[in-house]
Protein backbone atom coordinates (compact mmCIF):
# COMPACT_ATOMS: atom_id res chain seq x y z
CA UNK A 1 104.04 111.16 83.78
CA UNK A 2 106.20 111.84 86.40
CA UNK A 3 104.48 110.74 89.81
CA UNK A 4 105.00 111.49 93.30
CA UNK A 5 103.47 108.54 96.26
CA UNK A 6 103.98 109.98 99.76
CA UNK A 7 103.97 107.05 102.37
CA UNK A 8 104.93 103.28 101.42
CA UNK A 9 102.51 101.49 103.60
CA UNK A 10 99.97 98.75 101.86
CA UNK A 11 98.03 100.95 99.54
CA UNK A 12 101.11 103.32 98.46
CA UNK A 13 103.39 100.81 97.97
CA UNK A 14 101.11 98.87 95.45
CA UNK A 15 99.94 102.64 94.39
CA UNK A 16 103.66 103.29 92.91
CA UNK A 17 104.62 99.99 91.74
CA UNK A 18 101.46 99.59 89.78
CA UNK A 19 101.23 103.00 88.10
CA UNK A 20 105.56 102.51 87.51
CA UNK A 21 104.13 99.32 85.57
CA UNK A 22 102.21 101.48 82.74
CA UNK A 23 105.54 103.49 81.93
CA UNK A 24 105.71 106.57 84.38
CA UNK A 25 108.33 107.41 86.74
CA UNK A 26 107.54 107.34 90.40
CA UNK A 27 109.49 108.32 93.15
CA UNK A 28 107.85 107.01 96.77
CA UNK A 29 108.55 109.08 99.70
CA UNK A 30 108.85 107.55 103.29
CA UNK A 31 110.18 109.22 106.87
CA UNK A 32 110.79 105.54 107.79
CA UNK A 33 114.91 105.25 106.91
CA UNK A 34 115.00 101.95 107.56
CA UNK A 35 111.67 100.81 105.04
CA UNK A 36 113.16 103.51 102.30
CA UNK A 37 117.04 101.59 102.54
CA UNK A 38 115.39 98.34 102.46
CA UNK A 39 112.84 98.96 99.05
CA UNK A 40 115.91 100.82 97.50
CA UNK A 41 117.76 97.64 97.57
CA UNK A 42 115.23 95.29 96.09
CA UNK A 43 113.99 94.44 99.33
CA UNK A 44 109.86 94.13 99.44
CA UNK A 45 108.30 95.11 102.79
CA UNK A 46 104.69 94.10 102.37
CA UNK A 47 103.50 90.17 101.16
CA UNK A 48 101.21 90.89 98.53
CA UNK A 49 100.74 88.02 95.52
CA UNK A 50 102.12 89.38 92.10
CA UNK A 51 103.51 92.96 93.56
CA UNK A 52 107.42 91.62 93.67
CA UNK A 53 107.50 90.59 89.89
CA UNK A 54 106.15 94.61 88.90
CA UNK A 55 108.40 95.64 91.85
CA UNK A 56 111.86 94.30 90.00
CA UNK A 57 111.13 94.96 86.87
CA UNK A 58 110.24 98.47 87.63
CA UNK A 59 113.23 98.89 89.60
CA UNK A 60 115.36 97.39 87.01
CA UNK A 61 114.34 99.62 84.55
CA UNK A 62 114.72 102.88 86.09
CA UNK A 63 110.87 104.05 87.03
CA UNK A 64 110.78 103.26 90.36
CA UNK A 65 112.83 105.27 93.07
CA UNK A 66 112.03 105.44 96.86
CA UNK A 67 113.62 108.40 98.87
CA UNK A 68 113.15 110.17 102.94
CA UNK A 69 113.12 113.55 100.97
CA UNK A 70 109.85 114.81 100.58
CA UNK A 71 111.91 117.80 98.30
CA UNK A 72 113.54 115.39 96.80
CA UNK A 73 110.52 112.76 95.43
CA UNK A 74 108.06 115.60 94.60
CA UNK A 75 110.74 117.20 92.13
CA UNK A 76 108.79 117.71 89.08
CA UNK A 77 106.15 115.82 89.85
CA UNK A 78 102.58 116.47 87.90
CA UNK A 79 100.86 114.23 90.73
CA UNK A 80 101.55 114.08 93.92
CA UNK A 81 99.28 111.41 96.01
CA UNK A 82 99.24 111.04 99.71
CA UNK A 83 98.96 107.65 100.75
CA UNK A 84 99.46 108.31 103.93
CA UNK A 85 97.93 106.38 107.36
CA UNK A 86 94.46 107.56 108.93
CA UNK A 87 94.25 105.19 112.38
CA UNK A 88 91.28 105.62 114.34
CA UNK A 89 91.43 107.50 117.36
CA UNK A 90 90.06 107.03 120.56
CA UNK A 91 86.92 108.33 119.78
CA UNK A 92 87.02 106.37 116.55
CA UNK A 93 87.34 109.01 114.13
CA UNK A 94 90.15 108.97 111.44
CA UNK A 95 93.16 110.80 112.99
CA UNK A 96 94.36 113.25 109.74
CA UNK A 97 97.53 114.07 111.63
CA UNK A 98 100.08 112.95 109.00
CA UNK A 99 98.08 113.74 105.75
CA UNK A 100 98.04 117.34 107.86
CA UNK A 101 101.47 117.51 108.75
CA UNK A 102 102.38 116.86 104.58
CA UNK A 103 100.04 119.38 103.94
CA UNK A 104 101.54 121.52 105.81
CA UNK A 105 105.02 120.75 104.89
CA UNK A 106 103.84 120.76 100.53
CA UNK A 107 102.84 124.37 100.16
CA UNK A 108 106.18 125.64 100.16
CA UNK A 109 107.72 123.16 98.14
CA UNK A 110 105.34 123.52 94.86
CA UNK A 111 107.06 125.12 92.21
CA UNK A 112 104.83 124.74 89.44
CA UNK A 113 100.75 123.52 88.83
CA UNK A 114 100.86 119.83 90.70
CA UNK A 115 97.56 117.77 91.43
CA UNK A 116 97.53 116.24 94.80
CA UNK A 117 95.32 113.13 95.63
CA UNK A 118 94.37 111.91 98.59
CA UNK A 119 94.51 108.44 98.01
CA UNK A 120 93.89 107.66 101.44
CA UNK A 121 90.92 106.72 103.47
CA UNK A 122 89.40 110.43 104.54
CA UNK A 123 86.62 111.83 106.38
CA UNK A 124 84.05 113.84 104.25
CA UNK A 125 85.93 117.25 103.86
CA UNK A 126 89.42 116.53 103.90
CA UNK A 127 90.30 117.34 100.58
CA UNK A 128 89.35 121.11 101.29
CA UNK A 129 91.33 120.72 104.82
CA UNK A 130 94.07 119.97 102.65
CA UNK A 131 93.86 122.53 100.30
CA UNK A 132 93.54 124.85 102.91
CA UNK A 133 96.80 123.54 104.52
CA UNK A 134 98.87 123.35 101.52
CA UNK A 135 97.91 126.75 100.33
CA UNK A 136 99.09 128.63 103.16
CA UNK A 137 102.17 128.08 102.12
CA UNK A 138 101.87 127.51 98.10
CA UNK A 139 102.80 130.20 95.52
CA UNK A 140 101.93 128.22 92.70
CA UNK A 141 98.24 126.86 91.45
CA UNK A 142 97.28 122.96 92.55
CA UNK A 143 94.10 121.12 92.68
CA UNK A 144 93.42 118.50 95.75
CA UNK A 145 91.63 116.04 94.29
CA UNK A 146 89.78 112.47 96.19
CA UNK A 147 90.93 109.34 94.75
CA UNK A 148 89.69 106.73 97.27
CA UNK A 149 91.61 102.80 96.38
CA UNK A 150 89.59 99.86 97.07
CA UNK A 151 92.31 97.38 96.45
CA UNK A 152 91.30 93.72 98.54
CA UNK A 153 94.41 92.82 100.74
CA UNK A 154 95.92 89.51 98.43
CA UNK A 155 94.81 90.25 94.86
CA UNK A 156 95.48 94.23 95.26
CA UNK A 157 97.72 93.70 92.01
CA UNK A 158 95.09 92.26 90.19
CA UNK A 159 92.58 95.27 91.41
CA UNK A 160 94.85 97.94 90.64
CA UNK A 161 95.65 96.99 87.22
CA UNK A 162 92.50 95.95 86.14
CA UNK A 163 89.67 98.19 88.32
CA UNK A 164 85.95 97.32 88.26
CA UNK A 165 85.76 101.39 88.91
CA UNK A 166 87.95 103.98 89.29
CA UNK A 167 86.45 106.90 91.91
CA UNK A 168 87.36 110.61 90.99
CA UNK A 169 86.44 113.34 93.14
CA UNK A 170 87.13 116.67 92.09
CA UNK A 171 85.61 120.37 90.73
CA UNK A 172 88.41 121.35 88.55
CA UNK A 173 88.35 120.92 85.00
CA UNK A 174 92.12 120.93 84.85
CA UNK A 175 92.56 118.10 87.68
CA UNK A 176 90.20 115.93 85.81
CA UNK A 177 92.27 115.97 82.23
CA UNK A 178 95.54 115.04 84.56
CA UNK A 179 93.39 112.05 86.51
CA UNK A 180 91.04 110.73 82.69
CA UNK A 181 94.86 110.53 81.55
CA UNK A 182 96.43 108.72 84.21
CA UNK A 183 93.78 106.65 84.58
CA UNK A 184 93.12 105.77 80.84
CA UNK A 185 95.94 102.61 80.45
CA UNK A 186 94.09 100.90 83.34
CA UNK A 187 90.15 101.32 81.91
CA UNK A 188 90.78 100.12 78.35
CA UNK A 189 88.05 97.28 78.95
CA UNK A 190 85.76 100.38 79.13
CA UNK A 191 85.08 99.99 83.02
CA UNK A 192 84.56 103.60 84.12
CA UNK A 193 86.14 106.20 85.26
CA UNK A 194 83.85 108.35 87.53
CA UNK A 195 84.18 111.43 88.51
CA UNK A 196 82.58 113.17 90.97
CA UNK A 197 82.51 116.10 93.92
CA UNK A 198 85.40 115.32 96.73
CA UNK A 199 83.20 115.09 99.11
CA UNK A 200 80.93 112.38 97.21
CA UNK A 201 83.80 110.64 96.32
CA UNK A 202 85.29 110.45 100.14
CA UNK A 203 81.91 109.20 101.16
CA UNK A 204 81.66 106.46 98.38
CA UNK A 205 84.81 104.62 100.06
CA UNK A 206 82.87 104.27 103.76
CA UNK A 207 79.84 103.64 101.85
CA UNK A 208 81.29 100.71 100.23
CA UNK A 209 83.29 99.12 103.08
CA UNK A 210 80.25 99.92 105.45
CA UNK A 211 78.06 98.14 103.07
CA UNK A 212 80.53 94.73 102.30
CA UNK A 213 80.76 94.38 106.10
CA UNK A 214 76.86 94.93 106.71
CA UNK A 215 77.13 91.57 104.63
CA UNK A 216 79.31 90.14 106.56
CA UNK A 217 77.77 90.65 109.99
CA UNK A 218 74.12 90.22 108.16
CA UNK A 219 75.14 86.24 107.19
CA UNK A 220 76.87 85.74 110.39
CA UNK A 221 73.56 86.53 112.37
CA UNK A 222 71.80 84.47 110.11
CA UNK A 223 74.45 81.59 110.58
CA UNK A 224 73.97 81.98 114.55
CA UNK A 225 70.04 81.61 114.12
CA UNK A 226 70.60 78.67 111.95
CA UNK A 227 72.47 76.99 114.59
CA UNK A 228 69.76 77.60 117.07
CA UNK A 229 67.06 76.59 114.30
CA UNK A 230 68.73 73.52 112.65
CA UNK A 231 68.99 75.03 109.64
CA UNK A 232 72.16 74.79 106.97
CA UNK A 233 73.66 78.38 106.50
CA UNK A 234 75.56 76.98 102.92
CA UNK A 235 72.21 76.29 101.86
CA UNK A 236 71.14 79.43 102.22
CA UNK A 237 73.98 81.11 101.52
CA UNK A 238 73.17 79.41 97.91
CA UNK A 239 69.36 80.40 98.06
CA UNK A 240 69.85 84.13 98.35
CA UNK A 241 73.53 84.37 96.82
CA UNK A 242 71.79 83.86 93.37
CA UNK A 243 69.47 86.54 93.52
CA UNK A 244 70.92 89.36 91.11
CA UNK A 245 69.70 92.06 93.66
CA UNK A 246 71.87 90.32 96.44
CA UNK A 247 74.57 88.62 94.62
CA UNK A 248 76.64 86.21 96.39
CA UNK A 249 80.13 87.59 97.25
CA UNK A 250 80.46 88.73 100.90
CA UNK A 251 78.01 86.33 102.04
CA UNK A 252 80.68 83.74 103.72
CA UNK A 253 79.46 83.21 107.24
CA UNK A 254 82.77 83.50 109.59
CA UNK A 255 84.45 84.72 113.05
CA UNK A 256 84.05 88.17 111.53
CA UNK A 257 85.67 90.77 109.42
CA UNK A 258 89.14 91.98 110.27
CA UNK A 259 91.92 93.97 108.62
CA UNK A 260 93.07 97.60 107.47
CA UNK A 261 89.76 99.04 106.59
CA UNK A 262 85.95 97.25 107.24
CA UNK A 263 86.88 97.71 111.09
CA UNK A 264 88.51 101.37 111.10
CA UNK A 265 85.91 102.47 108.21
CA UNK A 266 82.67 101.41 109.17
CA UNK A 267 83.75 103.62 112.81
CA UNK A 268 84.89 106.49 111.21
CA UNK A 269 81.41 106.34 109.10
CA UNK A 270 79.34 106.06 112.48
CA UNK A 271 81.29 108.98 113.90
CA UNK A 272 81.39 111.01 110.79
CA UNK A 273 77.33 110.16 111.35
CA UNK A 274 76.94 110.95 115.16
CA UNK A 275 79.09 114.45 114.65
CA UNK A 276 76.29 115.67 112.44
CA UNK A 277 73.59 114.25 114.94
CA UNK A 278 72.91 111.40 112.60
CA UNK A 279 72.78 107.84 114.42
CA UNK A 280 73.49 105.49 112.33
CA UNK A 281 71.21 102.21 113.49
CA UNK A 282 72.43 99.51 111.42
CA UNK A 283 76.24 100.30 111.49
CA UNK A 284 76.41 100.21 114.90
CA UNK A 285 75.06 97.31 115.03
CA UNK A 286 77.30 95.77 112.37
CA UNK A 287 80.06 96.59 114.92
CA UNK A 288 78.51 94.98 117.93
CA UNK A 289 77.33 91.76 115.81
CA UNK A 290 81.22 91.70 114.93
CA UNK A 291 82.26 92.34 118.01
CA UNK A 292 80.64 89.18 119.25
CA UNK A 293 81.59 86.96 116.37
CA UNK A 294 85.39 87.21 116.43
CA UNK A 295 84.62 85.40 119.99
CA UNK A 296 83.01 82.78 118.48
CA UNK A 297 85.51 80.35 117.82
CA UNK A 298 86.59 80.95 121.29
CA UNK A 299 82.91 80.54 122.70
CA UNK A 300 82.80 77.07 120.51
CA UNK A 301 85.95 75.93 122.26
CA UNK A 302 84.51 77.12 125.75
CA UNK A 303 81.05 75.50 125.40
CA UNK A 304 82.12 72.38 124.06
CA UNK A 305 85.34 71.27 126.89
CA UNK A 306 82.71 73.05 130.02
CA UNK A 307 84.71 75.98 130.52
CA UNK A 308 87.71 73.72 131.50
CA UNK A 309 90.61 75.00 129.23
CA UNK A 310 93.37 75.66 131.85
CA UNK A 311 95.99 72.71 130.84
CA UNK A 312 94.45 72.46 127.54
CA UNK A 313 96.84 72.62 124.03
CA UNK A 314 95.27 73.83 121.26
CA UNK A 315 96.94 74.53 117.51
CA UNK A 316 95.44 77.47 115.78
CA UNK A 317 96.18 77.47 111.65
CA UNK A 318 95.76 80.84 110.34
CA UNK A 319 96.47 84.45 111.96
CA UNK A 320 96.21 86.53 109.15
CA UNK A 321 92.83 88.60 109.02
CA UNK A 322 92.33 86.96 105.34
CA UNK A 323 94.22 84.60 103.06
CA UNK A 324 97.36 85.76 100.59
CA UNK A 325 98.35 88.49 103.18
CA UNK A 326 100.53 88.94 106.57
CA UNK A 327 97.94 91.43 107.86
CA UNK A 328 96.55 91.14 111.00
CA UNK A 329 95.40 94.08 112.01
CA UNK A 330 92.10 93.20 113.36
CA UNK A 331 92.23 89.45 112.71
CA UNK A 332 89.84 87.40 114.69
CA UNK A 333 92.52 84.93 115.29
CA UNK A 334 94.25 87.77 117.56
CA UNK A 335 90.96 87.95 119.82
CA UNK A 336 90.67 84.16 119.87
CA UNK A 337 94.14 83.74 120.70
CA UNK A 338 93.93 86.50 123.44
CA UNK A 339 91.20 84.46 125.46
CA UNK A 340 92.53 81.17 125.34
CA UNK A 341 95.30 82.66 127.25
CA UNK A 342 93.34 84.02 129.73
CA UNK A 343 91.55 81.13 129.94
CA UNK A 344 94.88 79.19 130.72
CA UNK A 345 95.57 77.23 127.56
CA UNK A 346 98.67 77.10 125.68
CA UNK A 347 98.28 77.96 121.72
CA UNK A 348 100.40 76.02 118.85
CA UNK A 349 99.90 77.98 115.82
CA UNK A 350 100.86 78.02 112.05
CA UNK A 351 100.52 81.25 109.07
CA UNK A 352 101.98 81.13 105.71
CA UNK A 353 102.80 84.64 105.97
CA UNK A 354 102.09 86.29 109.79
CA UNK A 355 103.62 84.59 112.18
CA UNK A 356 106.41 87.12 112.83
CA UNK A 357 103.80 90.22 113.00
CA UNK A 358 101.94 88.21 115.62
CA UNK A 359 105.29 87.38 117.10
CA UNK A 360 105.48 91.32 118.00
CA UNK A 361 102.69 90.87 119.87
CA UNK A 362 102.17 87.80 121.91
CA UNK A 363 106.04 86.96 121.80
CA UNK A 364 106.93 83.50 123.74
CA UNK A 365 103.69 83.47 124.81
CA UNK A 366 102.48 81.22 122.09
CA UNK A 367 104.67 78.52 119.72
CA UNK A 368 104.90 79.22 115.96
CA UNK A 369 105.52 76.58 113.88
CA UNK A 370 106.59 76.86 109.85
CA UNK A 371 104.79 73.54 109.36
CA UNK A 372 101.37 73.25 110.15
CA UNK A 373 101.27 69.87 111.08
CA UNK A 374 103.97 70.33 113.57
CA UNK A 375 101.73 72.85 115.45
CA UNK A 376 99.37 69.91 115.63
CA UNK A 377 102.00 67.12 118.03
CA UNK A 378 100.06 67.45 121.31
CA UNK A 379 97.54 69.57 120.45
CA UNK A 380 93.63 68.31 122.33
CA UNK A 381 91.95 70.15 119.16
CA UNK A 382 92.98 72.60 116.18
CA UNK A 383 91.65 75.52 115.27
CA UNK A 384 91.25 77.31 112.01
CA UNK A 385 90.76 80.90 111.66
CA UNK A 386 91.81 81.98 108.55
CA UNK A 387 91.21 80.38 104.93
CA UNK A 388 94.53 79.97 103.25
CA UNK A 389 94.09 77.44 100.36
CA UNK A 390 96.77 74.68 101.83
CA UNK A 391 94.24 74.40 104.66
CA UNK A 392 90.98 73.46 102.28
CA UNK A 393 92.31 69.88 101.32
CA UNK A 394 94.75 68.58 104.22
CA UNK A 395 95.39 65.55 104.94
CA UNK A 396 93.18 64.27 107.36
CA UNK A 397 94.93 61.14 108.62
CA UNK A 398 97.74 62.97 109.68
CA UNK A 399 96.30 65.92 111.25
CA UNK A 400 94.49 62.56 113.67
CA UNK A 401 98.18 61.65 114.06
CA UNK A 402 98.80 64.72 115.42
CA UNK A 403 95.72 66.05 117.79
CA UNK A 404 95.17 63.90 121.17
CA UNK A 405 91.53 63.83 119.91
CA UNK A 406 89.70 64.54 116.25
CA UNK A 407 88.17 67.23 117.22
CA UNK A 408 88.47 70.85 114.90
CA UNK A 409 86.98 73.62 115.19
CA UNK A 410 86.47 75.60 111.67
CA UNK A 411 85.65 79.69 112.07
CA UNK A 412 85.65 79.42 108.02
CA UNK A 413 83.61 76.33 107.22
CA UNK A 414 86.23 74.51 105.14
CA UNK A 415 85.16 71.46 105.38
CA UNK A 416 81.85 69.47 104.21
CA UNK A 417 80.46 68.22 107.89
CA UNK A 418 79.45 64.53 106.18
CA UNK A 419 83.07 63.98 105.27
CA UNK A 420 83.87 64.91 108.68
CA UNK A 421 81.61 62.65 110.38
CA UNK A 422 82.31 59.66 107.59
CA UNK A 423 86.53 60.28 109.01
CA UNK A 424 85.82 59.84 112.30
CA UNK A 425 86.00 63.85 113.30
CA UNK A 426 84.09 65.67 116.20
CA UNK A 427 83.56 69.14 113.87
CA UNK A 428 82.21 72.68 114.93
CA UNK A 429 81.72 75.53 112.20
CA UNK A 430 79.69 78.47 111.84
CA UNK A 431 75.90 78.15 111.19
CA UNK A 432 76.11 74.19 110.39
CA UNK A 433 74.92 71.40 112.07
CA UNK A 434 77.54 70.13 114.94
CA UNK A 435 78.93 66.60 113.75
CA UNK A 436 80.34 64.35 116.82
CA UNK A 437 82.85 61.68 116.48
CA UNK A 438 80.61 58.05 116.24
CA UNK A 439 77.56 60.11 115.62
């Protein structure tokens, strides 16, 4: 098939590359000259595990173009999908202004039938909006059809090839044949292909991200009362993780959920909600509980040094929201960074991947360091924020070589706190019994 991807952020990027992979042609359209110039000459723009080995080869071999010319890349195209950004705005509803403005710009450009997906992150009744837009100008038949991703940031490759589900949302008997085929290298194993109304299918994508981070901020109040009650949070992560009806993914107690989507999704959900007159109890208060808990490393620091951090050095390992990606939109590292300024401390920190998107944003106000021992020299404690795999088994002795005192503080409960105590380490986590140095 000859495929059209209209934006080359995160998802459309790994959108084209992955469907160039099964042996169609896709051409992926960006207004960003600079992005376009650099993916044209081999150069990747996102870190994403696996995607530059498809990326190459795909290049190499002719099925994978990127262009600025919307004409141009939509050139007989059978399916054209807009992956395309929806921020929040300040009322924290999804802000349609570029999937609009493509809309817009489509209609005349159609020159024969052409299925468009919206393959981005929509409010309930944006596929019609669409269609509405695009047919003003259209002289030609099309079907707008909702085909909401749920790729996880670091094993998207991985996702996309090999989906648990695929979500189809559409009325048209004629869309649905172009999407079963498209669709059909990827679901050999038999996992399904579902299809659905648009408006079902829009809904199932907030549904699912609202849900996961209800999970999230559900084990990280029960991980605060277990502090307060002396209870082990692991332990009961275990208990209740092995009930079928439960399961135990999403049930890592943390500084909170961060990134592209739980944060902007579960708001656009509660405002989708409160526009109808619907209030929507326990989502808002999955955003206040996570809210509160991308403080709580900070809060740990705070309580344990008596609100003295002015003068204080502290090394923070990990900025990216999650492990195997440079995304930190929404990271709790960001937040914890952001008050230890305040506070008057000066922040050593180390990312596999995200140091030079943080760098955009705090600047020379913090040190980066491509080691992450080297962020350690000075340091009166480190902190960990973020779960990359090089941080699970480090070596101890020299991370005491480094810090003025053993003391770390772990958002991501890394470490087993008997070890810690049995090496000599003061050690604060999340929902775990607090281990002192001697004690």
């Amino acid at each position: 098939m000859k495929i059209a991807v209209v934006g080359t952020g995160y998802v459309g990027l790994v959108t084209g590359t992955c469907f160039s992979e099964t042996g169609n042609h896709v051409t992926c359209i960006d207004i960003d000259q600079e992005k376009v110039k650099k993916l044209s000459s081999g150069v990747i723009t996102i870190y994403e595990p696996g995607l530059e080995v498809l990326f190459e080869r795909n290049r190499k071999h002719g099925r994978l173009h990127f262009t600025t010319s919307l004409k141009e890349g939509i050139q007989d195209a059978e399916i054209i999908f807009l992956a395309l950004p929806t921020p929040p705005g300040e009322d924290g509803s999804a802000d349609l202004k570029y999937i609009l403005k493509v809309a817009d710009d489509l209609g005349p450009l159609l020159s024969h039938y052409t299925v468009i997906v919206d393959k981005s992150t929509v409010p309930v009744g944006t596929a019609e909006l669409v269609s509405e837009r695009i047919r003003k100008g259209a002289k030609v038949d099309f079907d707008v059809v909702s085909n909401p991703e749920f790729l996880r940031e670091g094993v998207a490759v991985e996702d996309f090839m090999k989906p648990d589900r695929v979500v189809v949302g559409t009325a048209s008997d004629r869309a649905r044949k172009v999407m079963d085929s498209l669709y059909a290298p990827f679901v050999r194993q038999g996992n399904p292909v579902i299809f659905m109304d648009e408006r079902s299918a829009e809904l199932t994508k907030y549904a699912a991200n609202s849900f996961l981070a209800t999970k999230i901020s559900f084990m990280n109040e029960i991980a605060n009362l277990c502090e307060l009650l002396g209870a082990d949070v692991d332990a009961i992560r275990r208990g209740i993780g092995t009930d079928t009806r439960i399961g135990k993914r999403f049930l890592f107690p943390g500084i909170g959920y961060g990134g592209s989507c739980f944060p902007k999704d579960v708001q656009a959900l509660a405002k989708s909600a409160s526009s109808v007159q619907y209030d929507f109890k326990i989502l808002n208060a999955v955003m206040e509980v996570n809210n509160q808990q991308r403080l709580r490393l900070y809060e740990m620091v705070k309580l344990h040094y008596n609100n003295h951090l002015k003068g204080k050095t502290f090394a923070l390992w990990g900025l990216a929201f999650k492990p195997e990606t440079d995304d930190i939109r929404e990271a709790p590292a960001l937040y914890t960074i952001t008050e230890l300024l305040a506070a008057g401390a000066e922040v050593r920190v180390h990312d596999p991947e995200a140091a030079e998107n943080v760098k955009r944003i705090f600047g020379d106000k913090i040190q980066y360091f491509e080691d992450q021992y080297d962020a350690l020299k000075g340091a009166d404690a480190l902190l960990i924020a973020t779960e990359w795999s090089e941080f699970r088994t480090p070596d101890f002795e020299q991370i005491a070589r480094g810090l003025k005192s053993k003391i770390i503080f772990d958002g991501r409960n890394l470490y087993d706190p008997a070890s810690m105590r049995d090496l000599g380490y003061s050690y604060f986590s999340i929902g775990r019994q607090v281990v002192s140095a001697g004690k």
